[in-house]
C-alpha atoms as a PDB file:
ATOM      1  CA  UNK A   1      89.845 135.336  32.608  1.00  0.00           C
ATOM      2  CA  UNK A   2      92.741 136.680  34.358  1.00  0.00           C
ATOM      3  CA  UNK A   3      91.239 138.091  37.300  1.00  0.00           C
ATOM      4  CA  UNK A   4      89.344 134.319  38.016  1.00  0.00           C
ATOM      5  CA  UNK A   5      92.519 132.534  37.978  1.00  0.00           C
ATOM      6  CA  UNK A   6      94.299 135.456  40.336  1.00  0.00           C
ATOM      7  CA  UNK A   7      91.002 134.963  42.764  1.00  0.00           C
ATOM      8  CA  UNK A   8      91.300 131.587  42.845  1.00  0.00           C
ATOM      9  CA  UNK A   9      94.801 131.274  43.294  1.00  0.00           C
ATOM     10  CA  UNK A  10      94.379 133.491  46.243  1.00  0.00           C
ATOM     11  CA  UNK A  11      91.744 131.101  47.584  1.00  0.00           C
ATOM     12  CA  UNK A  12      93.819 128.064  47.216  1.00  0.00           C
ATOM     13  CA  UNK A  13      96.249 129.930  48.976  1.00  0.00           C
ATOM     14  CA  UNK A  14      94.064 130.759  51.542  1.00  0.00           C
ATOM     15  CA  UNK A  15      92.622 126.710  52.024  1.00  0.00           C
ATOM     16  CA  UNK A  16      96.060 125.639  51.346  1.00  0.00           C
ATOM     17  CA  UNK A  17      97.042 127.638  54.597  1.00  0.00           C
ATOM     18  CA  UNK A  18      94.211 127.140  56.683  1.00  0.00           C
ATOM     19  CA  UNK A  19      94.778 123.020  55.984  1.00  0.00           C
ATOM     20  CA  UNK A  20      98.428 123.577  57.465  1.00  0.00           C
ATOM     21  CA  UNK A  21      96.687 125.844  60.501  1.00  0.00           C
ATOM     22  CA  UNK A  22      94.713 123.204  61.236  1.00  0.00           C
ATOM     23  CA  UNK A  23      97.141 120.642  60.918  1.00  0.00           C
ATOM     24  CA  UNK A  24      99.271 122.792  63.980  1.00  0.00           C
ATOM     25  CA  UNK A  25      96.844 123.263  65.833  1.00  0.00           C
ATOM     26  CA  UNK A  26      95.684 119.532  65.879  1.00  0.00           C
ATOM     27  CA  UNK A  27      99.503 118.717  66.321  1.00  0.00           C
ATOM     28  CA  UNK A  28      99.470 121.187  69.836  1.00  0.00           C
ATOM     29  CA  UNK A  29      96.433 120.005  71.262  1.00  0.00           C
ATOM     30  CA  UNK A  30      97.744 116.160  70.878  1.00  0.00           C
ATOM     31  CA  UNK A  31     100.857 117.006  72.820  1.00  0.00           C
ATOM     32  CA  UNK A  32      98.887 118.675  75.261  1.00  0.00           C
ATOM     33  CA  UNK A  33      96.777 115.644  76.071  1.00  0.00           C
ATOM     34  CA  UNK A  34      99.674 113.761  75.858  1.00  0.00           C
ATOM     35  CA  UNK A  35     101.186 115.549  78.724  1.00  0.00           C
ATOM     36  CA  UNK A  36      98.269 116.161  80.726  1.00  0.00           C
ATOM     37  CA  UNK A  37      97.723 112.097  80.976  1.00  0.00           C
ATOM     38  CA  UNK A  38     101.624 111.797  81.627  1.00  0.00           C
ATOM     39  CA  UNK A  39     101.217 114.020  84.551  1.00  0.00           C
ATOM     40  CA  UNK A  40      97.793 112.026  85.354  1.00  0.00           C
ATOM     41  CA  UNK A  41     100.218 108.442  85.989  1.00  0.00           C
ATOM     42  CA  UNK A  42     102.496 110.656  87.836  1.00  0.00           C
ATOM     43  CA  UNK A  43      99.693 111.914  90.166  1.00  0.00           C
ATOM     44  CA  UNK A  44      98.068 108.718  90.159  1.00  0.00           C
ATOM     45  CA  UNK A  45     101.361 107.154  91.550  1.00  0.00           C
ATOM     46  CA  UNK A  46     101.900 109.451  94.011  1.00  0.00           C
ATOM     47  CA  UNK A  47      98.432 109.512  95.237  1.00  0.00           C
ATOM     48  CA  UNK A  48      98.778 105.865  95.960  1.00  0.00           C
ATOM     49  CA  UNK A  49     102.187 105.892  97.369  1.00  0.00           C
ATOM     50  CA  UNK A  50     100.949 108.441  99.502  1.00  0.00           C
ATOM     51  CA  UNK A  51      97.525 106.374 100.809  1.00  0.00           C
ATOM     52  CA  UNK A  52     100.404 103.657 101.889  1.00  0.00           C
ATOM     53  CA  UNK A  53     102.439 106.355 103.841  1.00  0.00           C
ATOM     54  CA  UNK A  54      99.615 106.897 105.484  1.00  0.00           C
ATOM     55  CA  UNK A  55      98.472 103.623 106.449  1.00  0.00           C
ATOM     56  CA  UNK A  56     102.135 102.460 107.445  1.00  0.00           C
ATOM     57  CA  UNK A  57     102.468 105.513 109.482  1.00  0.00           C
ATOM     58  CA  UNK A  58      98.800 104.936 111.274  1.00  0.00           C
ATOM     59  CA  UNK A  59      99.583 101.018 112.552  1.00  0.00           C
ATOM     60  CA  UNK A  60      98.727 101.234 116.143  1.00  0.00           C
ATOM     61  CA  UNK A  61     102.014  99.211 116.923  1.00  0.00           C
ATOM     62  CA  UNK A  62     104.011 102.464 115.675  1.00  0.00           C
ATOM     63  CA  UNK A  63     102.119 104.781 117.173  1.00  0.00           C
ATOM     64  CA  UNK A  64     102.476 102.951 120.410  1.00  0.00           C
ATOM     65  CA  UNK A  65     106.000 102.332 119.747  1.00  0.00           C
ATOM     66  CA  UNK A  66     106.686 106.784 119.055  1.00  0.00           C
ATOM     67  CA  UNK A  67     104.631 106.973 121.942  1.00  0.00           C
ATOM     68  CA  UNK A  68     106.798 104.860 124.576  1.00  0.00           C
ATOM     69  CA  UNK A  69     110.082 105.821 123.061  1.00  0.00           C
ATOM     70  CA  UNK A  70     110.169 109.669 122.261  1.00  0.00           C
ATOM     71  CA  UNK A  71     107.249 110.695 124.322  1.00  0.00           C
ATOM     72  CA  UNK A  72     108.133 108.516 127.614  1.00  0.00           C
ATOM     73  CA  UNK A  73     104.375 107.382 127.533  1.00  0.00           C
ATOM     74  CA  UNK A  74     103.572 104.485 129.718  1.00  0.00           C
ATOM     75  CA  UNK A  75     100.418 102.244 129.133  1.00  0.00           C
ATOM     76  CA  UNK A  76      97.464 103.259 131.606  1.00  0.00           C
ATOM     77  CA  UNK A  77      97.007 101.099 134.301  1.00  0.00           C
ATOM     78  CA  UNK A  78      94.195 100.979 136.620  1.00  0.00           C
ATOM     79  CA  UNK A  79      96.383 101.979 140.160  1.00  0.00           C
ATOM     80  CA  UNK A  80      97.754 105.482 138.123  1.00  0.00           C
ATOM     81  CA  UNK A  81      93.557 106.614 136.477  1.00  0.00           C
ATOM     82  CA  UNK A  82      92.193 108.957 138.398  1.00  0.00           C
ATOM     83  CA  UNK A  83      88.567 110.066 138.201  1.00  0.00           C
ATOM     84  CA  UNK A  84      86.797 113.325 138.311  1.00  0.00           C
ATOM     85  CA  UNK A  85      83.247 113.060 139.632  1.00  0.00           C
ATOM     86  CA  UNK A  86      80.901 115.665 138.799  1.00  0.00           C
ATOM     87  CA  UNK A  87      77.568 116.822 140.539  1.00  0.00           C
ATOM     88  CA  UNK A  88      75.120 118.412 138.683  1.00  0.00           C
ATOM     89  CA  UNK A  89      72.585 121.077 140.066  1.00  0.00           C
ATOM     90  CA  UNK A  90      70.032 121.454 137.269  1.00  0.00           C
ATOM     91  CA  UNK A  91      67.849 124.507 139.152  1.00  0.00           C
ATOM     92  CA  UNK A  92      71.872 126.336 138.843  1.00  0.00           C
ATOM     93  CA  UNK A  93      72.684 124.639 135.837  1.00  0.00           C
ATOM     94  CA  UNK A  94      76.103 124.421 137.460  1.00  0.00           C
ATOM     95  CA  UNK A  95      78.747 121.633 138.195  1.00  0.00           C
ATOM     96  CA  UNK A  96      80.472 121.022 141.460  1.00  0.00           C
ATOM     97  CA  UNK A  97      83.181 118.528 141.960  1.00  0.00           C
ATOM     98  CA  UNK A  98      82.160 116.096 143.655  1.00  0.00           C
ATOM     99  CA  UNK A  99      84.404 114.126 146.614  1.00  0.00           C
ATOM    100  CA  UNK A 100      86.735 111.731 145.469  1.00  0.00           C
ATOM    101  CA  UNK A 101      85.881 107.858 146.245  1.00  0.00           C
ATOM    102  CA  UNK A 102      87.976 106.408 149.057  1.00  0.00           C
ATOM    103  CA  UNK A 103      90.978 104.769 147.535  1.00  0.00           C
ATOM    104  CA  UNK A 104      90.671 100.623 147.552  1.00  0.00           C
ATOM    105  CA  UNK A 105      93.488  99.707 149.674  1.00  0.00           C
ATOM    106  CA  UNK A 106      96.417  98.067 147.863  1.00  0.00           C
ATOM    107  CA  UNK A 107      95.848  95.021 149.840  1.00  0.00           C
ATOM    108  CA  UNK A 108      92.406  94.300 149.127  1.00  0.00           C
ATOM    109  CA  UNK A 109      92.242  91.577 146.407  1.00  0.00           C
ATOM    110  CA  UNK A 110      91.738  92.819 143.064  1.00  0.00           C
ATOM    111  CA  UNK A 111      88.356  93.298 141.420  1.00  0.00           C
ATOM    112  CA  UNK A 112      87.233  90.368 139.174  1.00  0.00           C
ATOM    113  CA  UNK A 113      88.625  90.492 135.832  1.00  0.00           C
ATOM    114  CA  UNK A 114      90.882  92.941 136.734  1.00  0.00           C
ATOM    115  CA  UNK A 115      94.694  92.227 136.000  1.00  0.00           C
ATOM    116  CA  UNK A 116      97.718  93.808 138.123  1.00  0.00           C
END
């Protein structure tokens, strides 16, 4: 009778300490989630105040304005375009500039619908 009560003190022991294993390791994983979902908000909140960087830094108003102020950009205008004319030769499959159109004399009245 002895020996059974030595056995199954030892297997008592032996739930008894597997219970508090369990216990631990239920305790770590919790914490773990726990941070894993804090960082989660944190990305989450950055993501978003990163998507409204973005769209104040892609108005067209501030692009324009970087672009007139630090890059000394000026607004195309219809006297400064010039145009490149190509010909095409499709027996050579080559291209050949083509001559420039005569420039409209700064005289002539502009083109309708065209502002100066």
């Amino acid at each position: 009778m002895n020996r059974l009560n030595v056995f199954l003190l030892i297997v008592v022991l032996g739930c008894a300490l597997s219970a508090v294993s369990a216990s631990n390791k239920q305790r770590q994983i919790f914490i773990d989630v726990q941070r894993a979902q804090s960082e989660e908000r944190q990305l989450q909140q950055d993501f978003s105040q990163l998507q409204y960087q973005q769209s104040a830094l892609s108005k067209t108003s501030r692009i324009e304005q970087l672009a007139t102020t630090s890059l000394k950009m000026q607004p195309v205008t219809t006297g400064r375009t010039q145009y490149q004319y190509l010909n095409y030769d499709p027996a050579t499959s080559k291209a050949t500039d083509a001559p420039l159109p005569a420039p409209v004399p700064s005289s002539a009245p502009p083109a309708r619908g065209v502002k100066r």
